[in-house]
Protein backbone atom coordinates (compact mmCIF):
# COMPACT_ATOMS: atom_id res chain seq x y z
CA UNK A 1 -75.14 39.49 -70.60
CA UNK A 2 -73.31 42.00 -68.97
CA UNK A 3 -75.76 41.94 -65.42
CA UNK A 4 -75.25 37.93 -65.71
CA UNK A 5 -71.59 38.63 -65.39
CA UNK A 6 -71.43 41.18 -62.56
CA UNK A 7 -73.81 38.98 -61.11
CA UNK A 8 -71.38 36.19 -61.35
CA UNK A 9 -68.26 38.06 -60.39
CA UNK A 10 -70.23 39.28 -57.26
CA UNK A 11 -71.14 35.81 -55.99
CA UNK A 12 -67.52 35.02 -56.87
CA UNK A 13 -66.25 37.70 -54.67
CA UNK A 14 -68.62 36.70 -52.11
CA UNK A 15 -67.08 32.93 -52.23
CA UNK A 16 -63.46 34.25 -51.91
CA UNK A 17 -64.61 36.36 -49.08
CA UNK A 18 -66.18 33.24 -47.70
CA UNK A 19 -63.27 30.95 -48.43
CA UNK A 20 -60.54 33.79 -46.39
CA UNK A 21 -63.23 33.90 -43.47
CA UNK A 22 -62.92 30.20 -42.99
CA UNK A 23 -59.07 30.05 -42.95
CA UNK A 24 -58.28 32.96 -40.92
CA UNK A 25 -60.87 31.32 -38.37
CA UNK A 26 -58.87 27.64 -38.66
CA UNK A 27 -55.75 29.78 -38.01
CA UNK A 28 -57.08 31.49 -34.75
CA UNK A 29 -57.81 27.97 -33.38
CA UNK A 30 -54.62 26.02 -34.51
CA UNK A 31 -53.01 29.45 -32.62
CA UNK A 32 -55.56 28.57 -29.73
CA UNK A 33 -55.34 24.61 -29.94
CA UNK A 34 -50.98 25.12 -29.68
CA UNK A 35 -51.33 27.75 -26.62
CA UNK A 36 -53.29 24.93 -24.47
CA UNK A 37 -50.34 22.09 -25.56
CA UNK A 38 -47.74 24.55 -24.27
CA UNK A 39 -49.67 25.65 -21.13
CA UNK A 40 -50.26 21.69 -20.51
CA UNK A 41 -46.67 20.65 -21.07
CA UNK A 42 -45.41 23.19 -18.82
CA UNK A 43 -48.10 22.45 -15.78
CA UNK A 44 -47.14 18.67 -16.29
CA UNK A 45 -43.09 19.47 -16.04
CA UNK A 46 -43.90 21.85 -13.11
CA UNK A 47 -46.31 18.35 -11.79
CA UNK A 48 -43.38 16.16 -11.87
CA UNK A 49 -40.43 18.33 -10.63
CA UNK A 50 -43.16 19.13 -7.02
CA UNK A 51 -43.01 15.37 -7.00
CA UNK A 52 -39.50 14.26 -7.71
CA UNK A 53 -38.43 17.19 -5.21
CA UNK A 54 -40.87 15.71 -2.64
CA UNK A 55 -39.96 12.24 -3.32
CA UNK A 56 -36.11 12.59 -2.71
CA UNK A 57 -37.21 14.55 0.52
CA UNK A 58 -39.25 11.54 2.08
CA UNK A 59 -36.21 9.02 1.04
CA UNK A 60 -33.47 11.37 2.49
CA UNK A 61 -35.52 11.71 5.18
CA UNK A 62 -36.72 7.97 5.48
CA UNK A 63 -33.02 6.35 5.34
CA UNK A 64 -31.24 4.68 8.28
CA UNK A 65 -28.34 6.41 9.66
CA UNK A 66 -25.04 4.64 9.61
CA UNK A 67 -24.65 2.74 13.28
CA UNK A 68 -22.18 4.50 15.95
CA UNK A 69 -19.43 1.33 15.93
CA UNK A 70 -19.56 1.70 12.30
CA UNK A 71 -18.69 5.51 12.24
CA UNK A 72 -16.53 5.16 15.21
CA UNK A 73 -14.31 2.77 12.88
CA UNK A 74 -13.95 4.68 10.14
CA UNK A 75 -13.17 8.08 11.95
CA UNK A 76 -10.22 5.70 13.54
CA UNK A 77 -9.33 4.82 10.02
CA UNK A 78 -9.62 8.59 8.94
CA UNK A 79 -7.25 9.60 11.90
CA UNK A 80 -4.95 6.95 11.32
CA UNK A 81 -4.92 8.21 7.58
CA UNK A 82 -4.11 12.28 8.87
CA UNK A 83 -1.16 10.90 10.58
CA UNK A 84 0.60 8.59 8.42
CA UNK A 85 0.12 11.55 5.92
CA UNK A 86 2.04 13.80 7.73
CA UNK A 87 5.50 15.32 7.14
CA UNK A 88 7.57 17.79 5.85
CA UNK A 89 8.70 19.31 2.43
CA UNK A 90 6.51 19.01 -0.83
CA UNK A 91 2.95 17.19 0.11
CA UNK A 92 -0.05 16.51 -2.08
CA UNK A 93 -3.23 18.55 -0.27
CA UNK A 94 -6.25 16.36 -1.00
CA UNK A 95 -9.25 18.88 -0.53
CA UNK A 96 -9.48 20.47 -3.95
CA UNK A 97 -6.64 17.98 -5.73
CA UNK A 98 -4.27 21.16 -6.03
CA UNK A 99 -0.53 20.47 -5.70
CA UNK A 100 0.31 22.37 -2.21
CA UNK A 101 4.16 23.18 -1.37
CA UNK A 102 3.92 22.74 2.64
CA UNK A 103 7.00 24.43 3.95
CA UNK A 104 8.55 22.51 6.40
CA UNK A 105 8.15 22.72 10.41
CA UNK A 106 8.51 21.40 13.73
CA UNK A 107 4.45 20.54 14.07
CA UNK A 108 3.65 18.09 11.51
CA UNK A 109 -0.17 19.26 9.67
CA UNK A 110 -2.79 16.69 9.38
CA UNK A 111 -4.49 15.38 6.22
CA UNK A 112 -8.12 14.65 6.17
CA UNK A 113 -9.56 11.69 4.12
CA UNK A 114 -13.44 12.19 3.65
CA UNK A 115 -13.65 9.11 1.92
CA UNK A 116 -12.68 6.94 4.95
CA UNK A 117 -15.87 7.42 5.90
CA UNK A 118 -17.76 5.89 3.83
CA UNK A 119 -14.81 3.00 2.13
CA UNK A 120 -15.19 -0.36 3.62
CA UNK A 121 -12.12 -2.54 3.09
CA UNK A 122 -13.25 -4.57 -0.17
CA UNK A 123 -14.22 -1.28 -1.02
CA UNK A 124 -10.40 0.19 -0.59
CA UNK A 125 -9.19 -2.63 -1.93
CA UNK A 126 -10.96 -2.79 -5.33
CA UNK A 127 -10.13 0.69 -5.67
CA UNK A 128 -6.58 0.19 -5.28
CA UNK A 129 -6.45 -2.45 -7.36
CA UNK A 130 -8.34 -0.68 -10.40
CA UNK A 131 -5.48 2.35 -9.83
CA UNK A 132 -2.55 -0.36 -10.10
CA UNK A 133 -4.17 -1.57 -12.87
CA UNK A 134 -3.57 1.64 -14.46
CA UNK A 135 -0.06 2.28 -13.50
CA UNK A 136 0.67 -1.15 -14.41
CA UNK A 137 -0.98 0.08 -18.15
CA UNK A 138 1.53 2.95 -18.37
CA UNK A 139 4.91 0.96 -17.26
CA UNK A 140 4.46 -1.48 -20.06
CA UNK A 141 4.32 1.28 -22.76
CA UNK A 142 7.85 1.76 -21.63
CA UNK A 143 7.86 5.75 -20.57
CA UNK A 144 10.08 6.86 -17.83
CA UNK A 145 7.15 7.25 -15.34
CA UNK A 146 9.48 9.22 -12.89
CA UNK A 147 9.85 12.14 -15.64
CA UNK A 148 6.00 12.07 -16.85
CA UNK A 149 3.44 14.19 -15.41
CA UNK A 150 0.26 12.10 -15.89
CA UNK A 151 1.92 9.15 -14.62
CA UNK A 152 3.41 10.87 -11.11
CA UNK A 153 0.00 12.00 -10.97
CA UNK A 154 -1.71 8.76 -11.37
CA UNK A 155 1.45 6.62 -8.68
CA UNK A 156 0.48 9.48 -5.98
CA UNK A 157 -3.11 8.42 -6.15
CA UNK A 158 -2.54 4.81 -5.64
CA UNK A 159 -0.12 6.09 -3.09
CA UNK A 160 -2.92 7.65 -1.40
CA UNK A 161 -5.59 4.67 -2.50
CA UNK A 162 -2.12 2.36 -0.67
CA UNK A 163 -1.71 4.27 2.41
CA UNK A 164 -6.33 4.29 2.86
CA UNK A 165 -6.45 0.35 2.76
CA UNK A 166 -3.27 0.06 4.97
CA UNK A 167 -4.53 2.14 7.59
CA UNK A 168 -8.14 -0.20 7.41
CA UNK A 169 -6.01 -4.03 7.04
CA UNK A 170 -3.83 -3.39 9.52
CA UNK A 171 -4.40 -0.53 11.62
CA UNK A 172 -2.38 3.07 12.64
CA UNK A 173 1.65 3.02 12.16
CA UNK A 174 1.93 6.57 12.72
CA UNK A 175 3.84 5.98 16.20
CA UNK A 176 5.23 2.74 15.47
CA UNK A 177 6.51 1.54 12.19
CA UNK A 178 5.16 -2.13 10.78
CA UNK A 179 7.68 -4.74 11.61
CA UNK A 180 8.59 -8.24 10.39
CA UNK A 181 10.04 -11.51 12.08
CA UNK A 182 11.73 -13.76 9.87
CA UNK A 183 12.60 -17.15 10.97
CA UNK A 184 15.40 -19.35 9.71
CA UNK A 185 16.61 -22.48 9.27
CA UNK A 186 20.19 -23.33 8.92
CA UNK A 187 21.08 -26.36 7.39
CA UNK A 188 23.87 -28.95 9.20
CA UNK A 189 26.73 -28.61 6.73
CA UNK A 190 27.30 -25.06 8.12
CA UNK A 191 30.20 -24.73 10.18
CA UNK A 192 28.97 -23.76 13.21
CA UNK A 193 25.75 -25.99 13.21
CA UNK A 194 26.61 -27.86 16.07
CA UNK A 195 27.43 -25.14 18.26
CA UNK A 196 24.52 -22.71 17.61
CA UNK A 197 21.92 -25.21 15.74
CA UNK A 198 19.70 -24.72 13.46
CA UNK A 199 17.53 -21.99 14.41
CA UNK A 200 17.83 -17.93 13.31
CA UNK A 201 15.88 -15.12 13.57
CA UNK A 202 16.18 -11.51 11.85
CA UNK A 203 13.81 -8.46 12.67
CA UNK A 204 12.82 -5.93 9.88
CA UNK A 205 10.80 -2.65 10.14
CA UNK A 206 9.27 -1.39 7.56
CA UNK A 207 9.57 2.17 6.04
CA UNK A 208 7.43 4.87 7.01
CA UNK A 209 3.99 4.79 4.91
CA UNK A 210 3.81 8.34 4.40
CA UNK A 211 7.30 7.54 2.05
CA UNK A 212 7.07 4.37 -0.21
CA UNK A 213 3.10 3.36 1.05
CA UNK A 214 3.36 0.67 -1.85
CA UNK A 215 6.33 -0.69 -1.26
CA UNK A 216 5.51 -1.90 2.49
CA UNK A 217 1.86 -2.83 1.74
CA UNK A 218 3.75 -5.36 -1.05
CA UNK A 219 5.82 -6.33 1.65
CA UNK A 220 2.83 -6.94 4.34
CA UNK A 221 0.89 -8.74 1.91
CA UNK A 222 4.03 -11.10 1.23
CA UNK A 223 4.76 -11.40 4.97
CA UNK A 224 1.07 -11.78 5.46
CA UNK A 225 0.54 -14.81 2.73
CA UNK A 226 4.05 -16.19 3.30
CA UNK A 227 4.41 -19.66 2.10
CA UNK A 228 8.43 -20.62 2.25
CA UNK A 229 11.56 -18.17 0.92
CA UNK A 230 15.30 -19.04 0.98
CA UNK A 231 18.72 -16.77 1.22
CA UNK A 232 20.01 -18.20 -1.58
CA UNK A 233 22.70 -15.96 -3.24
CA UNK A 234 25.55 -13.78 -1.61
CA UNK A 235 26.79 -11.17 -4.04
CA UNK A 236 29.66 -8.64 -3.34
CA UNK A 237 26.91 -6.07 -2.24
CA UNK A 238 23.76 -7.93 -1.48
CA UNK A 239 22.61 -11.29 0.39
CA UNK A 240 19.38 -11.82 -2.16
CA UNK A 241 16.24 -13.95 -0.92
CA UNK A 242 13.54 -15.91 -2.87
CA UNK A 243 10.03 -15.29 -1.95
CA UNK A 244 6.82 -17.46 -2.14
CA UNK A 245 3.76 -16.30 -0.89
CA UNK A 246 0.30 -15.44 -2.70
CA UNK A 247 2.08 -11.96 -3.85
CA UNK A 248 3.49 -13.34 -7.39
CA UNK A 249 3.40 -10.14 -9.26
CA UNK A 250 6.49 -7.61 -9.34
CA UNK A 251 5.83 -4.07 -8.25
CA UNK A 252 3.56 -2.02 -10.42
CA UNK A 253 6.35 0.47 -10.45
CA UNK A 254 9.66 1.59 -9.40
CA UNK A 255 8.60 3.80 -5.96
CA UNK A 256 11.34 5.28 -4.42
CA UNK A 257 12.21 7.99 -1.80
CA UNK A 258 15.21 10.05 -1.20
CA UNK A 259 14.68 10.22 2.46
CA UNK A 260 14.67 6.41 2.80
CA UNK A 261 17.78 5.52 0.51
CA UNK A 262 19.82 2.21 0.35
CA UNK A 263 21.76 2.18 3.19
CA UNK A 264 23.74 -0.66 5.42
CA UNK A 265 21.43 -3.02 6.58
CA UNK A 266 18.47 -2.10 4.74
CA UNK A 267 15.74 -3.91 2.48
CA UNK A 268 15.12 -3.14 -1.45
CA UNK A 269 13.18 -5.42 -4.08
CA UNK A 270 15.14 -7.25 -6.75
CA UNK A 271 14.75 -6.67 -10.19
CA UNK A 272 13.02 -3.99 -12.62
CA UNK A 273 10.47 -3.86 -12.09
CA UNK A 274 11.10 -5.20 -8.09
CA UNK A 275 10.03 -7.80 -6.35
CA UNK A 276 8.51 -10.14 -4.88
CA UNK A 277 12.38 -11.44 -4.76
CA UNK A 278 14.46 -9.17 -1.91
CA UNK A 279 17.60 -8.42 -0.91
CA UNK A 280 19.78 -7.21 2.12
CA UNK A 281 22.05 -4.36 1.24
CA UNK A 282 25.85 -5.74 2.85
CA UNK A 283 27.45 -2.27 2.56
CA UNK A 284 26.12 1.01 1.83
CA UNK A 285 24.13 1.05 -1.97
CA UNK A 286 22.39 4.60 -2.27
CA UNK A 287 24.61 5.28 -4.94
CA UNK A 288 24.48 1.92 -6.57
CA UNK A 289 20.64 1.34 -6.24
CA UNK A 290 19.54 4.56 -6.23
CA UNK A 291 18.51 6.62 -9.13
CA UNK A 292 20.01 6.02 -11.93
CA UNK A 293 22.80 3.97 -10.09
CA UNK A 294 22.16 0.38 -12.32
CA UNK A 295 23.62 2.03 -15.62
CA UNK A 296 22.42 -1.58 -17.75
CA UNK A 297 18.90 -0.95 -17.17
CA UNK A 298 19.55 2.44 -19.03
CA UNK A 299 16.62 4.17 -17.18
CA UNK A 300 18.45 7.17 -15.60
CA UNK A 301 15.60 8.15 -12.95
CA UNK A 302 14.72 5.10 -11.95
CA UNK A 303 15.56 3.12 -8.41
CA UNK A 304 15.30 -0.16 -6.52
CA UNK A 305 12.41 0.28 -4.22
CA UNK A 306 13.98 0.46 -0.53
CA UNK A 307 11.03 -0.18 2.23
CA UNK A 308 12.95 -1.91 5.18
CA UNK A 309 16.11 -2.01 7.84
CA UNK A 310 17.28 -4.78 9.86
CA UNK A 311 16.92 -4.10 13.37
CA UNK A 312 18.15 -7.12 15.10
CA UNK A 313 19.62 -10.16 13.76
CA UNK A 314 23.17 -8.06 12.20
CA UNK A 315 25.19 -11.37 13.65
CA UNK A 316 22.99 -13.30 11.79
CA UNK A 317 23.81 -11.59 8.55
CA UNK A 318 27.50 -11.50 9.11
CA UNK A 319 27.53 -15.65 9.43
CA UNK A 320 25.36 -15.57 6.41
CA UNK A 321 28.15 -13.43 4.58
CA UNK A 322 30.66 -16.26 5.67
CA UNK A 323 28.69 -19.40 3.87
CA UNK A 324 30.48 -20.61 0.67
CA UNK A 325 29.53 -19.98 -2.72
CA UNK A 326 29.89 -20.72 -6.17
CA UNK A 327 31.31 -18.23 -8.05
CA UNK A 328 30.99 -20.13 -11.40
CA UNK A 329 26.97 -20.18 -10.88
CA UNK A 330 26.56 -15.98 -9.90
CA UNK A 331 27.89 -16.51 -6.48
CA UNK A 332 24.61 -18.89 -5.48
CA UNK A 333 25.17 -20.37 -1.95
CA UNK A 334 26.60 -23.84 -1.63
CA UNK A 335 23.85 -24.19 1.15
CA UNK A 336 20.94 -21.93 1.09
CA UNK A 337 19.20 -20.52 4.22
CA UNK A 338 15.80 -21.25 4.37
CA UNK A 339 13.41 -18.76 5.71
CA UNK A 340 10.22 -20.89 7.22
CA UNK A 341 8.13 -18.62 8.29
CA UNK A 342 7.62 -14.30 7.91
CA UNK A 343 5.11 -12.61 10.32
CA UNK A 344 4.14 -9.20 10.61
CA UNK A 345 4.75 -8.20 15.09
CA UNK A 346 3.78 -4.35 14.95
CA UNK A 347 1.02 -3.32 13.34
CA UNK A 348 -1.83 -5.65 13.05
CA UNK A 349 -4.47 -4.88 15.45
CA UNK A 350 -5.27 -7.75 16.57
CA UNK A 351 -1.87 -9.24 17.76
CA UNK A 352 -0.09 -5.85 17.81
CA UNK A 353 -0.33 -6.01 21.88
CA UNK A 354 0.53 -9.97 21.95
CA UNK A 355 3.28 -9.31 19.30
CA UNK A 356 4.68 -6.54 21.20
CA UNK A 357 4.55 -8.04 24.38
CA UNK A 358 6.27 -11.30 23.15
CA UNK A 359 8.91 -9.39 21.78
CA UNK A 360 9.62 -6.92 25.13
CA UNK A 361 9.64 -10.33 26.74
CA UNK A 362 12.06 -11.86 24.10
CA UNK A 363 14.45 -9.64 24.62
CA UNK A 364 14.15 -9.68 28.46
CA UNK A 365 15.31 -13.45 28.41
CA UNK A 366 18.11 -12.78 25.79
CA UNK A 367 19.30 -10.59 28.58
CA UNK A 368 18.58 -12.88 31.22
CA UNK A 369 19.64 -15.76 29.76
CA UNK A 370 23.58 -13.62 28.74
CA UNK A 371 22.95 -12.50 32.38
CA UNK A 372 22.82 -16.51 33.50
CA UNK A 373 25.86 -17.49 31.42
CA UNK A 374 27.90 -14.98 32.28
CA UNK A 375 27.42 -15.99 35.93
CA UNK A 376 28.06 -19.81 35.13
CA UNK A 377 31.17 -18.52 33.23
CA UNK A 378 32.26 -16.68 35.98
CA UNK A 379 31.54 -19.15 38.79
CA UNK A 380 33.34 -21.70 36.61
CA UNK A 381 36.36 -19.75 36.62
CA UNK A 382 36.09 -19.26 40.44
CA UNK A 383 35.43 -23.16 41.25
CA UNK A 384 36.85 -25.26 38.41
CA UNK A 385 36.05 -28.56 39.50
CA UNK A 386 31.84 -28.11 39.24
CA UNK A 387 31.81 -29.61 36.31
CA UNK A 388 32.25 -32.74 37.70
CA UNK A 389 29.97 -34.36 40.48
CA UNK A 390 31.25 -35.50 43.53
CA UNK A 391 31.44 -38.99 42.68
CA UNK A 392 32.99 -38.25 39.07
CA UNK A 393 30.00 -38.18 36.93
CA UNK A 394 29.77 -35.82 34.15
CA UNK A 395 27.57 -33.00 34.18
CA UNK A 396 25.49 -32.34 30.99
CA UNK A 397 26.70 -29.94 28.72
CA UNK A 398 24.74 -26.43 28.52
CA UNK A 399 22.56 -25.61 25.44
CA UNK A 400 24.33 -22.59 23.28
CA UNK A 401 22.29 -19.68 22.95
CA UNK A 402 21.15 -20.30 19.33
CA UNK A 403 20.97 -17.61 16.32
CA UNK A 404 18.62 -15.26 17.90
């Protein structure tokens, strides 16, 4: 009995021994078996970085450059961009997006754009749109955007975005400031119709861009689009216009600048927020309009936008000032003015030479023609009897020199 049992304990033993030998084996090749899945996942990442790195070589390598009218364009645009950015006092630096204090001096710096480069003008365009969007977002939760940060922050980039498409629409107004011809139309219960007719004419330019960019883009687009517009109510202060063009929407906010404030003779947008709806400012407004000046609206920091001066048509204004009006209906004009057609004469760059040109030559004839009468005046005096002919006929009255 007792051998059977050592016996059996021994081949036991020898089964246990067995048993360890065979799982200490299937542990040394489940080690083995893991080892080749790591050394095969890390030869097949290696595999496919070699080839993404190669394959974004070949295509860098592969693609068309951009054609030389094409960059020649845009590095106009980018130029354009440097100068209408330049100026004095506080300016936004674009390379890193860190607020710069530029102290001011006689040479004015230059501002690069990068992205000129590459922006086409739908391109500009839906960018500035999607950035208006956004301000437009922020207005109608009612914060004073003039006192927040994020929201100066977010106007000075569709400032920038503003001033980018401007410079691409309508070309460089860093020497020459955007102007715009107004035409009128008197109608005959006027006092003066039959002496000076029907016909007016008043001549606006527009801010600089590197000041109120949106402001005067608004007022492009309007001029641009224009479809009719009427002087239609004479205040104490203001001679206020209608507009219709395809610009229906007011301005996304209240942009204002110290350095272009509501003086005599210049332009600001009516209402809060302004536009499309102008005005003409009779007298000097910069306290009135500026900020904080319209106590009602009980926004303290906020402004009319001012974007424009008249340069030429002041006589026109001042007859304007002298139509009746009703007093019981907010001093509304008995007879409006219409205003048939708006244009924009310095700027565009196609018809910015024409334009230009027409107007240089304009102005020669006014001279000319002043020049002419007072001649005729003066020979009238000297020989009193031209008017009539030798036989007694009548000689046909001159034209009058209009509302130009």
């Amino acid at each position: 009995i007792y051998s059977r049992t050592r016996l059996q304990r021994t081949l036991n033993n020898r089964e246990i021994i067995d048993l360890s030998k065979m799982g200490y084996e299937a542990n040394i090749k489940s080690a083995q078996s893991e080892r080749r899945q790591r050394l095969f996942i890390i030869i097949s990442l290696v595999a496919l970085s070699t080839a993404f790195f190669l394959a974004t070589s070949f295509l860098q390598s592969s693609s068309p450059s951009k054609s030389g009218a094409t960059n020649d364009a845009h590095i106009a645009a980018a130029k354009a961009l440097s100068k209408m950015k330049q100026g004095t006092g506080n300016l936004r630096a674009v390379g890193d997006g860190k607020a710069k204090k530029v102290a001011p001096v006689e040479k004015k710096k230059d501002f690069s754009y990068p992205s000129s480069f590459q922006k086409s003008e739908k391109e500009a365009a839906t960018i500035r749109a999607d950035l208006e969007k956004q301000v437009r977002i922020i207005k109608q939760t009612g914060v004073i955007m003039e006192a927040d940060k994020k929201s100066l922050e977010l106007t000075a980039k569709l400032q920038d975005a503003t001033r980018e498409l401007i410079a691409i629409r309508y070309g460089d107004s860093s020497s020459k400031n955007f102007r715009v011809k107004l035409d009128l139309e008197f109608q005959p219960t006027i006092p003066d119709f039959e002496e000076k007719g029907k016909d007016g004419t008043l001549l606006i330019e527009l801010a600089p861009i590197r000041l109120i960019p949106c402001s005067v883009y608004n007022f492009l687009e309007i001029a641009r689009t224009w479809k009719k517009g009427a002087f239609h109510r004479n205040a104490g202060h203001v001679l206020q216009a209608i507009a219709r063009s395809d610009i229906t929407d007011r301005m996304p906010f209240q942009e204002y600048s110290k350095d272009y404030p509501h003086a005599k003779y210049t332009l600001g947008f009516a209402g809060r927020p302004g536009g499309p709806d102008f005005y003409i400012n009779k007298i000097d407004n910069s306290v009135n309009h500026g900020p904080g000046g319209q106590s009602h609206h009980d926004l303290h920091e906020e402004a009319d936008p001012c974007f424009a001066k008249l340069v030429k048509g002041m006589e026109i204004l001042d007859e304007l000032n002298m139509l009746p009006t009703d007093m019981d209906r907010g001093s509304l004009l008995l007879a409006s003015v219409a205003i048939v057609d708006s244009r924009v004469v310095v700027g565009e760059r196609k018809e910015v030479k024409e334009d230009g040109q027409k107007e240089q030559n304009d102005e020669k004839n006014d001279e000319n023609q002043q020049e002419q009468q007072s001649k005729e005046k003066s020979n009238a005096e000297d020989n009193p009897n031209n008017d009539q002919g030798i036989g007694g006929g009548n000689k046909m009255p001159a034209m009058g020199p209009g509302r130009i």
